[in-house]
C-alpha atoms as a PDB file:
ATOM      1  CA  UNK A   1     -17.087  -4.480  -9.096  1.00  0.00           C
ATOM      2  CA  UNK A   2     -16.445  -1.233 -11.073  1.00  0.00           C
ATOM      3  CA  UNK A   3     -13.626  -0.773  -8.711  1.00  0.00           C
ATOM      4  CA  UNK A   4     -11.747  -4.188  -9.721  1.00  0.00           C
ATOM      5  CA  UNK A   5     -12.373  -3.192 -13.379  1.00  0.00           C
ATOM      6  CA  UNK A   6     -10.854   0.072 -12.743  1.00  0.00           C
ATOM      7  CA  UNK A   7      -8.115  -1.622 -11.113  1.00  0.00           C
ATOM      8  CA  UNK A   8      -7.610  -4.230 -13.884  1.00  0.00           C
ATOM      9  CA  UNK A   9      -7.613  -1.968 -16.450  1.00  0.00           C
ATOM     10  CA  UNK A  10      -4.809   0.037 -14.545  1.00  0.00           C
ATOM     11  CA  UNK A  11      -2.460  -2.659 -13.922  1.00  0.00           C
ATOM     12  CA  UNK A  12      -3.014  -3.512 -17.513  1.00  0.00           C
ATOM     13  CA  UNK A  13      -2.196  -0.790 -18.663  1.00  0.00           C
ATOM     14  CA  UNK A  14       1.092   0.022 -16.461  1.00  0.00           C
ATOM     15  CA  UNK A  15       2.282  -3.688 -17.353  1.00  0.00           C
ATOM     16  CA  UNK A  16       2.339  -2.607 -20.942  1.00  0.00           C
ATOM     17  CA  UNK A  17       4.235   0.285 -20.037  1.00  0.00           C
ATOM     18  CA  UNK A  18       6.564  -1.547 -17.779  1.00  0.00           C
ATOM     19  CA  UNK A  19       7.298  -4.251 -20.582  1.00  0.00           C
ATOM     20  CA  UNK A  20       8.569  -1.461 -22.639  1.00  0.00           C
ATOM     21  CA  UNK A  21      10.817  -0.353 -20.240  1.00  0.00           C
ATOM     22  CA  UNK A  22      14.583  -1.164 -20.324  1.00  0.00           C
ATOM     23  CA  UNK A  23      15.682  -3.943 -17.930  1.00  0.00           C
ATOM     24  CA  UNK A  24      17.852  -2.519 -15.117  1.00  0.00           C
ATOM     25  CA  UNK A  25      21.498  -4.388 -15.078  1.00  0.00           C
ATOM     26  CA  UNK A  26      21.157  -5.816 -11.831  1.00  0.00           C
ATOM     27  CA  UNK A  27      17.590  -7.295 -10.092  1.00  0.00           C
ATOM     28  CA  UNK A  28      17.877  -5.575  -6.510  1.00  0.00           C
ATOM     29  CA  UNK A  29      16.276  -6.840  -2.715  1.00  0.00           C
ATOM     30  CA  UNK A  30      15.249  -3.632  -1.162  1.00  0.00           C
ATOM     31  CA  UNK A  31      13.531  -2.877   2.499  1.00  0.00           C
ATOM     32  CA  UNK A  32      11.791   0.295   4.118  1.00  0.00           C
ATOM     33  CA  UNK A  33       9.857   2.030   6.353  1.00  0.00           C
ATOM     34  CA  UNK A  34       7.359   4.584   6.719  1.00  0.00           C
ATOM     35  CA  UNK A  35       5.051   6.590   8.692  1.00  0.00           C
ATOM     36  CA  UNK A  36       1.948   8.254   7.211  1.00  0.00           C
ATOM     37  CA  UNK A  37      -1.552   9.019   8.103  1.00  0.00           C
ATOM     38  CA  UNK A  38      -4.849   7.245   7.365  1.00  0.00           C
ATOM     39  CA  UNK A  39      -8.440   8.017   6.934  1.00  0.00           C
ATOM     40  CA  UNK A  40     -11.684   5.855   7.356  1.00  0.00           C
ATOM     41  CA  UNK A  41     -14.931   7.223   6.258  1.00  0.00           C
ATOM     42  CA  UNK A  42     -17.746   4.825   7.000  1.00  0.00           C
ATOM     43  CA  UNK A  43     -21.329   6.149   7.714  1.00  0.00           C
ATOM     44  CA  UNK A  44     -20.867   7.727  11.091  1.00  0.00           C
ATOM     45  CA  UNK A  45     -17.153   7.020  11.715  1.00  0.00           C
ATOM     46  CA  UNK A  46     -15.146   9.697   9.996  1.00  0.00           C
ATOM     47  CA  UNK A  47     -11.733   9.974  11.646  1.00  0.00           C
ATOM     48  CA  UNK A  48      -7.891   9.720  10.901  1.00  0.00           C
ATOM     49  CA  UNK A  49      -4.929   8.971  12.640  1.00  0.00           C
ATOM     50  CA  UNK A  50      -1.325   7.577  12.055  1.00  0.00           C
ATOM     51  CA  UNK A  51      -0.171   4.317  10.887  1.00  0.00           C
ATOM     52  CA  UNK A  52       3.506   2.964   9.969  1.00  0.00           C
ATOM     53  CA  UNK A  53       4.537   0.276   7.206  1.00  0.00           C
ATOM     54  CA  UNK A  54       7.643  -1.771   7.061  1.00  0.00           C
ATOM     55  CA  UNK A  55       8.169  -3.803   4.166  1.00  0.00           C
ATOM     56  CA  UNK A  56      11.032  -5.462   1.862  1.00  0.00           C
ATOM     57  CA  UNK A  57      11.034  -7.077  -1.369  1.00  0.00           C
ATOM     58  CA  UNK A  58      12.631  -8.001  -4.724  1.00  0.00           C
ATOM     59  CA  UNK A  59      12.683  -5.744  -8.146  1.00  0.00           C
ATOM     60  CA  UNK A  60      13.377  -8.139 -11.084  1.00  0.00           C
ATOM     61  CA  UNK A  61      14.111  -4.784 -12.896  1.00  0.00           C
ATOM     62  CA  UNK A  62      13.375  -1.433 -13.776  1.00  0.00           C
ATOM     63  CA  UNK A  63       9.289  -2.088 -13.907  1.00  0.00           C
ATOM     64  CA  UNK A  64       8.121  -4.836 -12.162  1.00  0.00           C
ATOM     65  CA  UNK A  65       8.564  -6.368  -8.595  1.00  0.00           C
ATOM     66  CA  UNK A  66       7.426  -7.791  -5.434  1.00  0.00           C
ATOM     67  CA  UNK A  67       6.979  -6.796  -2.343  1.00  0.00           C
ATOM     68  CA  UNK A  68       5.812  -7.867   1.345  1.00  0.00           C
ATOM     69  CA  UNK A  69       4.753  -5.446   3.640  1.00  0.00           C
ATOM     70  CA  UNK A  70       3.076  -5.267   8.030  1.00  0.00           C
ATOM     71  CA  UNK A  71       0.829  -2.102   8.311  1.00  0.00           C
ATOM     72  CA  UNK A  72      -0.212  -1.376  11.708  1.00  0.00           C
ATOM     73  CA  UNK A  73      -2.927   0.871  11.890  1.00  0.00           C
ATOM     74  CA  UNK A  74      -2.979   2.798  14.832  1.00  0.00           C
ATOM     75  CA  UNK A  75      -6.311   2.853  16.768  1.00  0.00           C
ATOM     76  CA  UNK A  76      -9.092   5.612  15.543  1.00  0.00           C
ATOM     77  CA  UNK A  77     -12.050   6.353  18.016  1.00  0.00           C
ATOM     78  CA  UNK A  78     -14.871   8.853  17.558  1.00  0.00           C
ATOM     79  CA  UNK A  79     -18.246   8.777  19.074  1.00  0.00           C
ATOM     80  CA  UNK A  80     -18.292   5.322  20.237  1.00  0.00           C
ATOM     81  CA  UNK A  81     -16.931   3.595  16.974  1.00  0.00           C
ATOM     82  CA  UNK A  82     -13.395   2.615  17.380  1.00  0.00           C
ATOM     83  CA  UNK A  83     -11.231   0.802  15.000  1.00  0.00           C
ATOM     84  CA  UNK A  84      -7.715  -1.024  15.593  1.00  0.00           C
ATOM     85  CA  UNK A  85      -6.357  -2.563  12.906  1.00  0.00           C
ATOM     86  CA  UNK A  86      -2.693  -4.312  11.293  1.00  0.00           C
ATOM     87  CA  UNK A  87      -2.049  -6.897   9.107  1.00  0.00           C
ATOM     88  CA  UNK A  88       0.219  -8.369   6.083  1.00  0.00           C
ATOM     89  CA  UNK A  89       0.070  -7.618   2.727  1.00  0.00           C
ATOM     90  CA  UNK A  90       2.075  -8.826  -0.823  1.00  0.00           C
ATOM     91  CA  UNK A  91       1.871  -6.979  -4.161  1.00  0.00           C
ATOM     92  CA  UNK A  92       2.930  -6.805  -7.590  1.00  0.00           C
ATOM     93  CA  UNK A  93       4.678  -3.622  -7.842  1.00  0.00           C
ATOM     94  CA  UNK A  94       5.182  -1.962 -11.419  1.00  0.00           C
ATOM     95  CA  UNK A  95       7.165   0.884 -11.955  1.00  0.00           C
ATOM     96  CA  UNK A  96       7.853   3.642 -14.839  1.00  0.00           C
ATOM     97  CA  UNK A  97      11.437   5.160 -14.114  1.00  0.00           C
ATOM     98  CA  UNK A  98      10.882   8.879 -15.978  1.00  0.00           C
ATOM     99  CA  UNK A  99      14.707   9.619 -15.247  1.00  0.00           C
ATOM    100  CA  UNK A 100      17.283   8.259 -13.639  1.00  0.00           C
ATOM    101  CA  UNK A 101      16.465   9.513  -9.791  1.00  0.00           C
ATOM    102  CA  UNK A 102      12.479   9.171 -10.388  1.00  0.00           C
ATOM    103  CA  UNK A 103       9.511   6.686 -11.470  1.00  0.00           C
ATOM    104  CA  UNK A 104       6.392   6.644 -10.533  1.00  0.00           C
ATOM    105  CA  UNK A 105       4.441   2.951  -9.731  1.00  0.00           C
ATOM    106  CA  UNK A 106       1.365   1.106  -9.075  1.00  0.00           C
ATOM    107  CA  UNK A 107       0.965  -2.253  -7.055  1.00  0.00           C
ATOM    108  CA  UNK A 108      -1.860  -4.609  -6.110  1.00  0.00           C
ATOM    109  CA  UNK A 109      -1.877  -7.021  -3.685  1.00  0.00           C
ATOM    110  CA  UNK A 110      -3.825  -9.234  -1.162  1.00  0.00           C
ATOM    111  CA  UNK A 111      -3.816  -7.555   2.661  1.00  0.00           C
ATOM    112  CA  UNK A 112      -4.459 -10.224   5.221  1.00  0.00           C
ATOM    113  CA  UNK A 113      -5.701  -8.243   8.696  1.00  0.00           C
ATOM    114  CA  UNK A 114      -6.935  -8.364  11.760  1.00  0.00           C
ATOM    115  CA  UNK A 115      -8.927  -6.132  13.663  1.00  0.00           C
ATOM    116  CA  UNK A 116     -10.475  -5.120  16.453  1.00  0.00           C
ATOM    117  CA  UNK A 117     -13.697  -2.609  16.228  1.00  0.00           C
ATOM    118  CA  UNK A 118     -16.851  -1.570  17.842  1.00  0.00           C
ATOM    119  CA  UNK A 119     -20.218   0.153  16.641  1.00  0.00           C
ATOM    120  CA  UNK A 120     -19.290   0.122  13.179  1.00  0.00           C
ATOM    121  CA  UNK A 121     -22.410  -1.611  11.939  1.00  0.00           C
ATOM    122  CA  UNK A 122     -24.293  -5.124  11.968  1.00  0.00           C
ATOM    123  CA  UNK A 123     -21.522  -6.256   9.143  1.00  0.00           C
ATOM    124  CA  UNK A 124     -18.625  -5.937  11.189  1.00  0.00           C
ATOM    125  CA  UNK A 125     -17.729  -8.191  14.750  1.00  0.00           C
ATOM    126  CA  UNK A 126     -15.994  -6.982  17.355  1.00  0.00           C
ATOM    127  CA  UNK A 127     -12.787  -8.891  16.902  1.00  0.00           C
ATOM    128  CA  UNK A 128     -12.652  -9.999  12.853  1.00  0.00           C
ATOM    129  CA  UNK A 129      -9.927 -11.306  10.656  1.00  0.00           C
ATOM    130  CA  UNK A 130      -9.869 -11.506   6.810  1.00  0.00           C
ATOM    131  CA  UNK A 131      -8.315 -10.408   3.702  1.00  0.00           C
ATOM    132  CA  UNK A 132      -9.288  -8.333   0.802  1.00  0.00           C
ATOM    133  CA  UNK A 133      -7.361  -7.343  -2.295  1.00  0.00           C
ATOM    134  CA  UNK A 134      -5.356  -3.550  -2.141  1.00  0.00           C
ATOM    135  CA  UNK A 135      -3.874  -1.373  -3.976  1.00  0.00           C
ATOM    136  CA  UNK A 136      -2.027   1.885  -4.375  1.00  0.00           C
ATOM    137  CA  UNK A 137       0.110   4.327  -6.552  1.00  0.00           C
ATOM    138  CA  UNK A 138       3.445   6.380  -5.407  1.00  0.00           C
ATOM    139  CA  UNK A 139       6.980   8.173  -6.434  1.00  0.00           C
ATOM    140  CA  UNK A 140      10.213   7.089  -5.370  1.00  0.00           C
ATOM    141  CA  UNK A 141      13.277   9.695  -5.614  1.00  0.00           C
ATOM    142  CA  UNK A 142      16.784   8.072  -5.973  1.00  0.00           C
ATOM    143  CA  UNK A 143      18.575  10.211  -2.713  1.00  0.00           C
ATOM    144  CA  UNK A 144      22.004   8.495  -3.471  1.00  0.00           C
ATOM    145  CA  UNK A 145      23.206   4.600  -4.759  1.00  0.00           C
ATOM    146  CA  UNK A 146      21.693   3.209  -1.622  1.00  0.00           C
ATOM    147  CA  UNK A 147      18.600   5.089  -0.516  1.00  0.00           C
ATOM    148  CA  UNK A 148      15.245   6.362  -1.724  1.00  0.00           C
ATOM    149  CA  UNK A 149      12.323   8.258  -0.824  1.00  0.00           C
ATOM    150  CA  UNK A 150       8.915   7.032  -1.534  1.00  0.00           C
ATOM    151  CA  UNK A 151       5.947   9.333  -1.748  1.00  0.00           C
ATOM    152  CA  UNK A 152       2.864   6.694  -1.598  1.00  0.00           C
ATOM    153  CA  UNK A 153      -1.283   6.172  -1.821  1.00  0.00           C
ATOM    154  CA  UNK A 154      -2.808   2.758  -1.014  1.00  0.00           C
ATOM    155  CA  UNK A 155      -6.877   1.851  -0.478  1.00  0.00           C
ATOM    156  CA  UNK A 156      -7.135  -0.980   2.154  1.00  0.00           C
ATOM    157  CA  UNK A 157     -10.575  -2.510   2.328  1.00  0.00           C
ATOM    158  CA  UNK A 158     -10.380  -3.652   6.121  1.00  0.00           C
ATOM    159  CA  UNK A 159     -13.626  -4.854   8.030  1.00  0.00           C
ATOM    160  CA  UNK A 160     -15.702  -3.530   5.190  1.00  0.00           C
ATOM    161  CA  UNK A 161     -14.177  -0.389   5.818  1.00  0.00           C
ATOM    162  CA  UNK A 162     -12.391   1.661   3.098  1.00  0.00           C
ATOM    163  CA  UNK A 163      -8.967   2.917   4.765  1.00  0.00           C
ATOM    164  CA  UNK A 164      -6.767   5.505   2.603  1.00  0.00           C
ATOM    165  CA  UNK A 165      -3.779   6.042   4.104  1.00  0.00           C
ATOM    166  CA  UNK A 166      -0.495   8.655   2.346  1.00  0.00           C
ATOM    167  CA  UNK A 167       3.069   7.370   3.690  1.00  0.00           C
ATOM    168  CA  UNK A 168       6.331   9.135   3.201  1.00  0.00           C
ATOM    169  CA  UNK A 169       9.121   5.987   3.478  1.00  0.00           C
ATOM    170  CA  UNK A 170      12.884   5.702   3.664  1.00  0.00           C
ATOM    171  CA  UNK A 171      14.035   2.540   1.235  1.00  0.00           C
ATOM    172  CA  UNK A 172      17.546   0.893   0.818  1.00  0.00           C
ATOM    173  CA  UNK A 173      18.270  -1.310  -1.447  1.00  0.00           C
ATOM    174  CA  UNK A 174      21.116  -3.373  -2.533  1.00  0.00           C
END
C-alpha cells in the first residue's frame, strides 16, 4: 500500500511537471530494444541474470506517452528455486526533456506475465499467470534525429516476487 502511494504521489507529481512542459511540434511513434540484467530477492532465492525488452509506442509530445512493451526474463536458478518468467506490459510514460539531447521519465503500467517457478513458497504454483501494476524511471540521450539511448529502472511484481531489472536500449523514432 505505501508503495502505490509512493507511486501516486510520483506520477502526480511528474504530470505536473510534464503539463508545464512545451509541446514538441510533431507527436512521434517510436520502437526499441534492450538488454539488461535483473535481480529477484525473495526469502531464500537471491539471484540475477539477463533479460531483454522490446517495445514501441506513441509520444503525444515532449512529456507524456504510451508505450507497449514483451520482457522475457531469462530463467534464474539457485538452490532448488528456479524462476522463468515473460510477459506484456503498457504504461503511461512521462517525460522532463532538461535539454535538447536529454530528459529524464517515469512510467507506470499494468505487466501481464506468465511464469514458470519452483520452491519459491506455498504462495506461488508451479506454472502461474497474472498481472500486477509496474513501474520504473530512466534517461534517454538524443544520439542523432533518429536514434536514442535509454538508460532505464523498472520494479516488476511477478509471482509475488519483486524483480528489478536496469536495461540499456537502442530507440528510433519517427
Amino acid at each position: 500500500m505505501i508503495r502505490a502511494r509512493m507511486l501516486l504521489f510520483a506520477l502526480a507529481t511528474l504530470s505536473g511537471i510534464a503539463l508545464s512542459v512545451p509541446a514538441q511540434a510533431q507527436p512521434e511513434f517510436f520502437f526499441g530494444a534492450g538488454y539488461g540484467r535483473y535481480d529477484i530477492n525473495e526469502d531464500d532465492f537471491d539471484e540475477d541474470d539477463t533479460v531483454w525488452k522490446a517495445y514501441a509506442g506513441f509520444s503525444f509530445n515532449q512529456a507524456l506517452g504510451v508505450e507497449l512493451s514483451w520482457v522475457d526474463f531469462n530463467e534464474a536458478r539457485e538452490a532448488g528455486n528456479s524462476l522463468d518468467a515473460d510477459g506484456w506490459g503498457a504504461a503511461a510514460v512521462l517525460s522532463l526533456p532538461l535539454s535538447e539531447n536529454f530528459a529524464l521519465y517515469g512510467k507506470a503500467g499494468q505487466f501481464f506475465w506468465e511464469t514458470e517457478a519452483s520452491g519459491l513458497g506455498p504462495g506461488v504454483r508451479p506454472d502461474d499467470d497474472g498481472d500486477d501494476p509496474f513501474f520504473g524511471a530512466g534517461a534517454k540521450f538524443r544520439l542523432n534525429d533518429l536514434l536514442d539511448l535509454r538508460l532505464e529502472w523498472e520494479r516488476y511484481d511477478v509471482a509475488d516476487a519483486d524483480l528489478d531489472t536496469v536495461f540499456v536500449m537502442l530507440q528510433a523514432s519517427f
